[in-house]
C-alpha atoms as a PDB file:
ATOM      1  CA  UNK A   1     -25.204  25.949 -14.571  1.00  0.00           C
ATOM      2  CA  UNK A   2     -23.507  24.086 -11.161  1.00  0.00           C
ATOM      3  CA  UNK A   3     -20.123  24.082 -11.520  1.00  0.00           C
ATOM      4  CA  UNK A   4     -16.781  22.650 -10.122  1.00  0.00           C
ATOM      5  CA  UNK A   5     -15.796  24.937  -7.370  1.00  0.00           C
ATOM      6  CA  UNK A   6     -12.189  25.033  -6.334  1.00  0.00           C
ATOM      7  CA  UNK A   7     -12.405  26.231  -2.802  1.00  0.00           C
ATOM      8  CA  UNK A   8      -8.667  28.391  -2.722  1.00  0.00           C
ATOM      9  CA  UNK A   9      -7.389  27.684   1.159  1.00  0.00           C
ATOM     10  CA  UNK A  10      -4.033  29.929   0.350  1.00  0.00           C
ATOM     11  CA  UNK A  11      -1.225  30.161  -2.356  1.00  0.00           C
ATOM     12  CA  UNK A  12       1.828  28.258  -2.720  1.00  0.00           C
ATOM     13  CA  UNK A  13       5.833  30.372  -1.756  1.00  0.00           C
ATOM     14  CA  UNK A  14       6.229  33.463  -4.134  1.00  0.00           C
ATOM     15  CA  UNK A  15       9.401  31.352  -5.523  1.00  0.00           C
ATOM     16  CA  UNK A  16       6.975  28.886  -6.467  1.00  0.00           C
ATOM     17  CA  UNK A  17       4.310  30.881  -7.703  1.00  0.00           C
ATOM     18  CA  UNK A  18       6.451  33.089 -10.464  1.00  0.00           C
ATOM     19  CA  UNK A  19       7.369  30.052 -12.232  1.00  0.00           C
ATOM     20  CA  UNK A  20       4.888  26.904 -11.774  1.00  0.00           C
ATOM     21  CA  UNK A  21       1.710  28.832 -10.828  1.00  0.00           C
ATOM     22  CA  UNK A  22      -0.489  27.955  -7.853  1.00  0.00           C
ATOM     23  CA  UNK A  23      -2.661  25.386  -6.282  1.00  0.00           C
ATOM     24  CA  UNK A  24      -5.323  26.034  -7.999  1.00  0.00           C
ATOM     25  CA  UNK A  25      -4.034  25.895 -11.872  1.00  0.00           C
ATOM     26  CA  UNK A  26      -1.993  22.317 -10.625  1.00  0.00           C
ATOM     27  CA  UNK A  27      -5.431  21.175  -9.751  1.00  0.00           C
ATOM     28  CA  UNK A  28      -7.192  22.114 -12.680  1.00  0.00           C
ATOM     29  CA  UNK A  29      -4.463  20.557 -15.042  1.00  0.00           C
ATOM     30  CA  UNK A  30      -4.578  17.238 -12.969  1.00  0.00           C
ATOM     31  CA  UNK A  31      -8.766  16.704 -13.454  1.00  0.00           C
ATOM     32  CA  UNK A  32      -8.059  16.420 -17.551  1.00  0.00           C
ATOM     33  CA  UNK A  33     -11.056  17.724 -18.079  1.00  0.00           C
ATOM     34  CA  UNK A  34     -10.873  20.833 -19.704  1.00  0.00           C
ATOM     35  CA  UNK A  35     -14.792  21.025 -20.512  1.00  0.00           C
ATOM     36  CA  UNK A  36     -16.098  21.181 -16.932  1.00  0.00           C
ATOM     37  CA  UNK A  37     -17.176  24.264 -15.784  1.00  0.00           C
ATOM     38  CA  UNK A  38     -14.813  25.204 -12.872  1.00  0.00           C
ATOM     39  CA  UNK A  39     -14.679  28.431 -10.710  1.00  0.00           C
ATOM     40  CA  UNK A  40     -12.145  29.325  -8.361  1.00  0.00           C
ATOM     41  CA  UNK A  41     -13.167  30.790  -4.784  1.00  0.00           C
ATOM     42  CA  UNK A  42     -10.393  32.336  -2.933  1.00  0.00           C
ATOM     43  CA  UNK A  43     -11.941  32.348   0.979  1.00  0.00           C
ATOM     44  CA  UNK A  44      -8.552  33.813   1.912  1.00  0.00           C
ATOM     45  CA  UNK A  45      -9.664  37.104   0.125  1.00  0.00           C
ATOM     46  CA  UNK A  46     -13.042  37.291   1.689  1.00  0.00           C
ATOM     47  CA  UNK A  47     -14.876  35.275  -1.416  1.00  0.00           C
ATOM     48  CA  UNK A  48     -18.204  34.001  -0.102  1.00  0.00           C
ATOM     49  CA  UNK A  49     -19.050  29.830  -0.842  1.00  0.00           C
ATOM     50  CA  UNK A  50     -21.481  28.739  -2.575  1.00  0.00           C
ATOM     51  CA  UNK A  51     -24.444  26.949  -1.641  1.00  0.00           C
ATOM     52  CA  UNK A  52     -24.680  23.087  -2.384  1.00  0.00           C
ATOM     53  CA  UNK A  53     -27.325  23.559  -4.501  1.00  0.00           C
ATOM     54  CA  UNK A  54     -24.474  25.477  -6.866  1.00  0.00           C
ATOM     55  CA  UNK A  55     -21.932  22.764  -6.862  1.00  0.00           C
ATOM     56  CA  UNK A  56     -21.580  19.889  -9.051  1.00  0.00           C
ATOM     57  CA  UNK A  57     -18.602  19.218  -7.119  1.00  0.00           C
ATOM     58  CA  UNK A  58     -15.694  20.726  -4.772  1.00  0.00           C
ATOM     59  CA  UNK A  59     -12.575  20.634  -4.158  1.00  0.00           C
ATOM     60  CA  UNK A  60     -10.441  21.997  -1.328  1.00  0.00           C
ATOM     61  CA  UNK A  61      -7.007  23.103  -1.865  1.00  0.00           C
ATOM     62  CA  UNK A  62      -4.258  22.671   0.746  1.00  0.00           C
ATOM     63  CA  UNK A  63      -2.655  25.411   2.878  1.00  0.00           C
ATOM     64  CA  UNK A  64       0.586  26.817   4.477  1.00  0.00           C
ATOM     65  CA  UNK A  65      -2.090  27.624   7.438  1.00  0.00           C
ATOM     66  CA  UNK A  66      -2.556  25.224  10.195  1.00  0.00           C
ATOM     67  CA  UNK A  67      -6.137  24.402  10.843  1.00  0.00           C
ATOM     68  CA  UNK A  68      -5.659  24.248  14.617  1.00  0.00           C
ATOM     69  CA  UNK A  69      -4.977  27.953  13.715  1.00  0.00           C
ATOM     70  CA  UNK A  70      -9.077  28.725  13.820  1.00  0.00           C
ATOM     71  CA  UNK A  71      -8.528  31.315  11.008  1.00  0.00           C
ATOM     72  CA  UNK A  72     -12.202  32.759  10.553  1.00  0.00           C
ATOM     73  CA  UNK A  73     -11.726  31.973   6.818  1.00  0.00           C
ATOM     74  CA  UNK A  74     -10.907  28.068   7.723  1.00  0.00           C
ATOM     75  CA  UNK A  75     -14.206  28.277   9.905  1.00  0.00           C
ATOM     76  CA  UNK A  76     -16.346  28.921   7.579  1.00  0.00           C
ATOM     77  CA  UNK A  77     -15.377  26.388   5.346  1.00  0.00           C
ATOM     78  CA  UNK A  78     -15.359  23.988   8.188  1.00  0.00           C
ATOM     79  CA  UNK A  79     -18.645  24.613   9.157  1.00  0.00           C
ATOM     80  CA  UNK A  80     -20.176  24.610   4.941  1.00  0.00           C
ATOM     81  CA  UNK A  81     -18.798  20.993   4.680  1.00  0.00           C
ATOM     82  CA  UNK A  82     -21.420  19.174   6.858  1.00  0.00           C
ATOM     83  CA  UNK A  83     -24.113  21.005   4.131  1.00  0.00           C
ATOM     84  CA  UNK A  84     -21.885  19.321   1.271  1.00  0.00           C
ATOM     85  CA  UNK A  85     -22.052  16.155   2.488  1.00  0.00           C
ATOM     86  CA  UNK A  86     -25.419  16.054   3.578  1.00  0.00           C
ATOM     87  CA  UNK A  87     -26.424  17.225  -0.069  1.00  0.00           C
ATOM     88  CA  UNK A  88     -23.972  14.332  -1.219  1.00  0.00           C
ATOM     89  CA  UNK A  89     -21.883  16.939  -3.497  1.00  0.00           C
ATOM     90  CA  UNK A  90     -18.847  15.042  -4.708  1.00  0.00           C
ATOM     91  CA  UNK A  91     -16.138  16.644  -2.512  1.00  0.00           C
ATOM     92  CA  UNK A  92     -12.747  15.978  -2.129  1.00  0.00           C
ATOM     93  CA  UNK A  93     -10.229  17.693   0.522  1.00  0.00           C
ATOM     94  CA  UNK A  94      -6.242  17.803   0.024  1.00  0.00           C
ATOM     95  CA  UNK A  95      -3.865  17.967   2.926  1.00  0.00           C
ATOM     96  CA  UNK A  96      -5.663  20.831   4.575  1.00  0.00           C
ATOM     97  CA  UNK A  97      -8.577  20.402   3.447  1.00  0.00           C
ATOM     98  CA  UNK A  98      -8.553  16.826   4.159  1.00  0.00           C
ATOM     99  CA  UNK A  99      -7.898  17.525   7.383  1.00  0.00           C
ATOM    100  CA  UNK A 100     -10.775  20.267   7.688  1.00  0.00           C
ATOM    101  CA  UNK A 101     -13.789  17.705   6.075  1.00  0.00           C
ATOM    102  CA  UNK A 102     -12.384  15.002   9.192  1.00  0.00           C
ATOM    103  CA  UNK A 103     -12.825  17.972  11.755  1.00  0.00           C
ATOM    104  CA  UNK A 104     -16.312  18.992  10.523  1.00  0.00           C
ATOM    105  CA  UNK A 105     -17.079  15.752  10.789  1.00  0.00           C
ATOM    106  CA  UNK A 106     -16.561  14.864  13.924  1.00  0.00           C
ATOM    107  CA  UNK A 107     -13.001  13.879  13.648  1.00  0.00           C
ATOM    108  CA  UNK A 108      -9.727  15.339  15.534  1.00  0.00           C
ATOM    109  CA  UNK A 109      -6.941  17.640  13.714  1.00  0.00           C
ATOM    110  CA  UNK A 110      -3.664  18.365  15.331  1.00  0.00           C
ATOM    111  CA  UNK A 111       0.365  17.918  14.964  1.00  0.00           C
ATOM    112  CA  UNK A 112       1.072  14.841  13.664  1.00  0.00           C
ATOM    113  CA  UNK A 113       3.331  12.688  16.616  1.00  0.00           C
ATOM    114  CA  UNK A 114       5.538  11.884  14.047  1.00  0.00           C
ATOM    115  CA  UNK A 115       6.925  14.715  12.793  1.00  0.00           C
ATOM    116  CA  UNK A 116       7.001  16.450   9.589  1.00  0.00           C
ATOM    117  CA  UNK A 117       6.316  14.097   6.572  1.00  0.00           C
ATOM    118  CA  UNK A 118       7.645  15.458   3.362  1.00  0.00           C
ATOM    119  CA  UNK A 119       9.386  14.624  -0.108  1.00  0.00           C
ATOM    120  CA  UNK A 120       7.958  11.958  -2.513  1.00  0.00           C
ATOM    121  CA  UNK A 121       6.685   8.617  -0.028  1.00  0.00           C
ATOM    122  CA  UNK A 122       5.470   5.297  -0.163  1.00  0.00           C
ATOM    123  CA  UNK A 123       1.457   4.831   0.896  1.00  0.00           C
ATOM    124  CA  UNK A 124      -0.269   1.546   1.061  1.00  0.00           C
ATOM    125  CA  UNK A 125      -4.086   0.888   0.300  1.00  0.00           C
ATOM    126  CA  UNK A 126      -6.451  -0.753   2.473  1.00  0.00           C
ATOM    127  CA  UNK A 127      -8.735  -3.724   0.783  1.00  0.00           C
ATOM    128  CA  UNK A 128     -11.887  -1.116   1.303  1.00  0.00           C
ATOM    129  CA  UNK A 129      -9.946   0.542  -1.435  1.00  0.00           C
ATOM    130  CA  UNK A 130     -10.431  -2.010  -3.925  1.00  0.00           C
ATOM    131  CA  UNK A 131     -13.870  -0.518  -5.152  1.00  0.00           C
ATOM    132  CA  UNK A 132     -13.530   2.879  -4.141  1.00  0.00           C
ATOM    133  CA  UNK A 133     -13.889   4.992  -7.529  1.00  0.00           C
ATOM    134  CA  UNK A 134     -10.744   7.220  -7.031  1.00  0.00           C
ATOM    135  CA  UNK A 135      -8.761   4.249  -6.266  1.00  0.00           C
ATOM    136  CA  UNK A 136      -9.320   1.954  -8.965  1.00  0.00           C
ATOM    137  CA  UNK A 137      -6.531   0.160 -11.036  1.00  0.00           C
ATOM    138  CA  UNK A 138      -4.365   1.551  -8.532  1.00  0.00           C
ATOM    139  CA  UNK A 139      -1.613  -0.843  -7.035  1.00  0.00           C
ATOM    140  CA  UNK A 140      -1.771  -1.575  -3.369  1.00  0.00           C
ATOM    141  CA  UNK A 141       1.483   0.437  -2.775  1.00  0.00           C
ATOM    142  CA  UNK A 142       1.788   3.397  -4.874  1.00  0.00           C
ATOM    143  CA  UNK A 143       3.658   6.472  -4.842  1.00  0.00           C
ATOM    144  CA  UNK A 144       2.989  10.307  -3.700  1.00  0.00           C
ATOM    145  CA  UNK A 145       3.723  13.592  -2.768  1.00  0.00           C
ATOM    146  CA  UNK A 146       3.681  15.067   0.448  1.00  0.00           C
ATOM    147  CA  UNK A 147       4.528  17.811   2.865  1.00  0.00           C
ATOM    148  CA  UNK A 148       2.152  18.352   6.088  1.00  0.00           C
ATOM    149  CA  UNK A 149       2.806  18.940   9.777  1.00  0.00           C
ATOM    150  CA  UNK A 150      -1.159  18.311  10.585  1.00  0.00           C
ATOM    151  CA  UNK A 151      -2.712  15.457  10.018  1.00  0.00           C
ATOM    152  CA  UNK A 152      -6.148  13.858  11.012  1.00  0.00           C
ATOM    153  CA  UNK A 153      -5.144  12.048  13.778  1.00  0.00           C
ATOM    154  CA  UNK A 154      -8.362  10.435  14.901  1.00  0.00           C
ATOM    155  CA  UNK A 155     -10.750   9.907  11.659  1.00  0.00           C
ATOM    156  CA  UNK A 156     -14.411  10.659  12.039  1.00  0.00           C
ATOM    157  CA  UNK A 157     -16.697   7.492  13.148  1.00  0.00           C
ATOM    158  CA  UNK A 158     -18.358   7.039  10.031  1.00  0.00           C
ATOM    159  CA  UNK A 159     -15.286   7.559   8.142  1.00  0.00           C
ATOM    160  CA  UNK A 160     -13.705   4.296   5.836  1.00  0.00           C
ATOM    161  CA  UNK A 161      -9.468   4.462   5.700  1.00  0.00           C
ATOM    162  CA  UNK A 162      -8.620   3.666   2.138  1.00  0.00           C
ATOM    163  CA  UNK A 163      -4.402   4.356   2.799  1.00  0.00           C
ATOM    164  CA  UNK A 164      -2.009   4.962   4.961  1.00  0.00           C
ATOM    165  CA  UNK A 165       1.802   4.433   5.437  1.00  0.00           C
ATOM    166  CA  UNK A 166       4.115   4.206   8.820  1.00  0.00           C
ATOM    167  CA  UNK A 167       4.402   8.007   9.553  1.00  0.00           C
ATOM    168  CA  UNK A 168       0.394   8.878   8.385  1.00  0.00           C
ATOM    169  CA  UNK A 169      -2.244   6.265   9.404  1.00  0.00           C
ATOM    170  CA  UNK A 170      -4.385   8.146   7.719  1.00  0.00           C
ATOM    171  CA  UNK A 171      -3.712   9.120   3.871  1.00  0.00           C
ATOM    172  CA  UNK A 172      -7.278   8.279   2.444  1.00  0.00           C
ATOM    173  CA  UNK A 173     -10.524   8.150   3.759  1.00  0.00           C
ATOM    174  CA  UNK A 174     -13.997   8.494   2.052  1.00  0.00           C
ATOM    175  CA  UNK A 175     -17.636   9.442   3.951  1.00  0.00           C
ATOM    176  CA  UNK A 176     -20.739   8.419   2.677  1.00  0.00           C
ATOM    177  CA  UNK A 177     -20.675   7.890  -0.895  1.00  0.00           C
ATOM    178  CA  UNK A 178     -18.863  11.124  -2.157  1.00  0.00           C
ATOM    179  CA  UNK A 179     -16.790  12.895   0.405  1.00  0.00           C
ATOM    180  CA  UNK A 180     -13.127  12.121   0.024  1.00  0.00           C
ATOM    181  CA  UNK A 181     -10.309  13.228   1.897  1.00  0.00           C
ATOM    182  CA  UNK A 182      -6.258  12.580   1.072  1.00  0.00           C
ATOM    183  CA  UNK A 183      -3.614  13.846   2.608  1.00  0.00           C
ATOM    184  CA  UNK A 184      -0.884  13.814  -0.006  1.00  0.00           C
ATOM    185  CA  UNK A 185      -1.181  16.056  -2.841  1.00  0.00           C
ATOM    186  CA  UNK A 186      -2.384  14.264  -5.838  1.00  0.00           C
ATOM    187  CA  UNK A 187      -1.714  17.887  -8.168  1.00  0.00           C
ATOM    188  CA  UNK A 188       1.669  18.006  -7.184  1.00  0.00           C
ATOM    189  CA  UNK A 189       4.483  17.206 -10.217  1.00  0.00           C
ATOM    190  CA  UNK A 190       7.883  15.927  -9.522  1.00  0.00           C
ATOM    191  CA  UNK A 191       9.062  19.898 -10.344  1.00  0.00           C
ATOM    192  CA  UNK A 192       6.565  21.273  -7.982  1.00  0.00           C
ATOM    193  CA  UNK A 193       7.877  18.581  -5.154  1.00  0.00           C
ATOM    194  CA  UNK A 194      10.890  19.479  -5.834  1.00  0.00           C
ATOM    195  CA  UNK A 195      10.194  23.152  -5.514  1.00  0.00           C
ATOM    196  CA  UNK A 196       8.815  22.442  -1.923  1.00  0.00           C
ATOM    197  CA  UNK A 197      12.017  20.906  -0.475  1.00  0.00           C
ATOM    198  CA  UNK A 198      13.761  23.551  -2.245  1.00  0.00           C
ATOM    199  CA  UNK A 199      11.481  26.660  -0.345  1.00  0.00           C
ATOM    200  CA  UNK A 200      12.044  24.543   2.990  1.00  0.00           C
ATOM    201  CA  UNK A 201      15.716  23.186   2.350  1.00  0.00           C
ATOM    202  CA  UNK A 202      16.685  25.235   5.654  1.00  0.00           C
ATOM    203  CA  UNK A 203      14.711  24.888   8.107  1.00  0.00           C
ATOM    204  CA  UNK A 204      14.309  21.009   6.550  1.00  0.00           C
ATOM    205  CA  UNK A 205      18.282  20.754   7.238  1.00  0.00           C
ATOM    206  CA  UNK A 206      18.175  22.440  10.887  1.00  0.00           C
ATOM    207  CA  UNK A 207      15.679  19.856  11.851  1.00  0.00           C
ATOM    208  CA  UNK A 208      18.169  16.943  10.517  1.00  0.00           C
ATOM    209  CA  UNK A 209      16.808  16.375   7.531  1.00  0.00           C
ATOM    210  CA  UNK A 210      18.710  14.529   4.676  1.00  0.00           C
ATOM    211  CA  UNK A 211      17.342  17.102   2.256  1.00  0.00           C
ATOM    212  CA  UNK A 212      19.723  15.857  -0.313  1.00  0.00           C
ATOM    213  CA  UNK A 213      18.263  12.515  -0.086  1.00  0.00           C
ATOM    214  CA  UNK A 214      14.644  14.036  -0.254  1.00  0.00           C
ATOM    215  CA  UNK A 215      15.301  15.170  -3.546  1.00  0.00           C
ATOM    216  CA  UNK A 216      17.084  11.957  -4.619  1.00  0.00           C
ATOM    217  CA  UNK A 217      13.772  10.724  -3.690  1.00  0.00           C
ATOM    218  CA  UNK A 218      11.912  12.579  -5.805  1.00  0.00           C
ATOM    219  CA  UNK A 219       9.667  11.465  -9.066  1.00  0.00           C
ATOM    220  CA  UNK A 220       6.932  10.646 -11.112  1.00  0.00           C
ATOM    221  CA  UNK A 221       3.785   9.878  -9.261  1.00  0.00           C
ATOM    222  CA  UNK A 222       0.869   9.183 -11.901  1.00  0.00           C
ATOM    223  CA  UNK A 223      -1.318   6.826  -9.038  1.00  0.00           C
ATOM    224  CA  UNK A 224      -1.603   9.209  -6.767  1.00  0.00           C
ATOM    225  CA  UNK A 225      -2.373  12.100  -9.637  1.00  0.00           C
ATOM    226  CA  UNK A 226      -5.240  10.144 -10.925  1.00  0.00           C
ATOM    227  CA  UNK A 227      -6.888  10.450  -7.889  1.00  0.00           C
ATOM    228  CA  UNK A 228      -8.061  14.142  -9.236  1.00  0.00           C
ATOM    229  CA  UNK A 229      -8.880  12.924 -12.637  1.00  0.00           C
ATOM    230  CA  UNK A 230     -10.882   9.998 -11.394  1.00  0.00           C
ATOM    231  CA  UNK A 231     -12.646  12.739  -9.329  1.00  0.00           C
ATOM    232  CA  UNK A 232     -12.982  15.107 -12.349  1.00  0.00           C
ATOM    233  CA  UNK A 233     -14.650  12.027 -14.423  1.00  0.00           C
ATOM    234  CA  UNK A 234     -17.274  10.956 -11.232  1.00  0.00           C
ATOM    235  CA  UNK A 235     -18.417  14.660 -11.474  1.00  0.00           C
ATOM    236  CA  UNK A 236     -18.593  14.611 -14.999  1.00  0.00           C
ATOM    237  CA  UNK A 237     -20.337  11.886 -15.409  1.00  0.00           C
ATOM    238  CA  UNK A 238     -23.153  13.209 -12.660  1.00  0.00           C
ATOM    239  CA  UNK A 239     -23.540  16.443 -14.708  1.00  0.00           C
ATOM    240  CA  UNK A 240     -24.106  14.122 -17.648  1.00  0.00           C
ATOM    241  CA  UNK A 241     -26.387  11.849 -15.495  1.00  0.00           C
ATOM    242  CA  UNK A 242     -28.386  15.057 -14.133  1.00  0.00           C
ATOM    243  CA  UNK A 243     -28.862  17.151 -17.477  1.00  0.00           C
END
């Protein structure tokens, strides 16, 4: 039976781990579908992907790794995603692995100019938005969590911008028909976010951050999280289509 596979690009601070769990069980609890077959593969550890032919979909997880880093790990699932998209397997990126599906598709991946964008932000959607699948019923200015010092700072040719704000002109993009990438992390929960700025409070304050006013900032953001469960319900509905 394909499955779901939730392609594991690192774990979250030990702090963070102990008592809210990892990237990986936030994602799994955002899709709301607790029928779909889902594996996890942790490439960190060595775990070998699967072949498209496996996949009824895939997600990739974000990372406290850099992907201008070249980690042999982050290669290899740089250089799988072409296969993924050519095989049009519903896949969808976050943060890091948004930023890895615009690099392996011809796009460019470095520091973003603008600093570090973090804490609970404001992104706006473009009109190509308005009949994306992910997107839909969502306002034209919805809320979301963030925390990335990458971004994909020139998208790849074919790619279609679905958001952005001031500090990341590119939040959302989709290739093709079913390769998705977003920047902000749809999983996260107002607790998680808030465990974040609390794991980066320092180095956050040393860089003359209001971190106070980050967490003031802080809440709810149930547009951006049914980005994953609009994803879970496409790749539902194409094992239900396919069987």
């Amino acid at each position: 039976m394909k499955k779901l596979y939730i392609i594991k690009a690192g774990t979250t601070f030990s702090s963070t781990l102990e008592t809210l769990g990892d990237f990986d069980d936030w994602i799994k609890t955002a899709l709301c579908q607790p029928e779909l077959p889902v594996a996890v593969v942790d490439v960190v550890q060595g775990c070998p992907l699967p072949s498209p032919e496996e996949c009824s979909g895939v997600i990739v997880t974000g990372s406290h790794a850099m992907v201008t880093d070249n980690l042999p790990w982050s290669l290899k699932i740089e250089s799988w995603i072409p296969s993924l998209v050519a095989s049009v397997v519903p896949f969808l990126g976050i943060c890091y692995g948004h930023q890895l599906l615009g690099r392996a598709m011809g796009g460019e991946v470095g520091y973003n100019p603008n600093g570090k964008e973090i804490g609970t932000v404001a992104i706006s959607l473009t009109g190509d938005s308005k009949s994306d699948p992910l997107f839909k019923c969502t306002p034209s200015i919805f809320l979301a969590h963030t925390t990335h010092a990458q971004s994909v700072l020139k998208l790849p040719l074919d790619a279609l911008l679905l958001a952005s704000n001031a500090h990341e002109p590119h939040h959302a993009y989709r290739i093709g028909s079913s390769a998705w990438g977003v920047q902000f992390h749809p999983e996260y929960t107002a607790e998680i976010m808030q465990a974040y700025l609390t794991a980066q409070a320092e180095s956050l304050r040393k860089k003359g951050r209001n971190v106070e006013n980050l967490f003031l900032e802080v809440t709810a953001t149930p547009f951006a999280r049914k980005v994953l469960s609009n994803f879970g319900s496409l790749v539902r509905d194409r094992i239900i289509a396919e069987s």
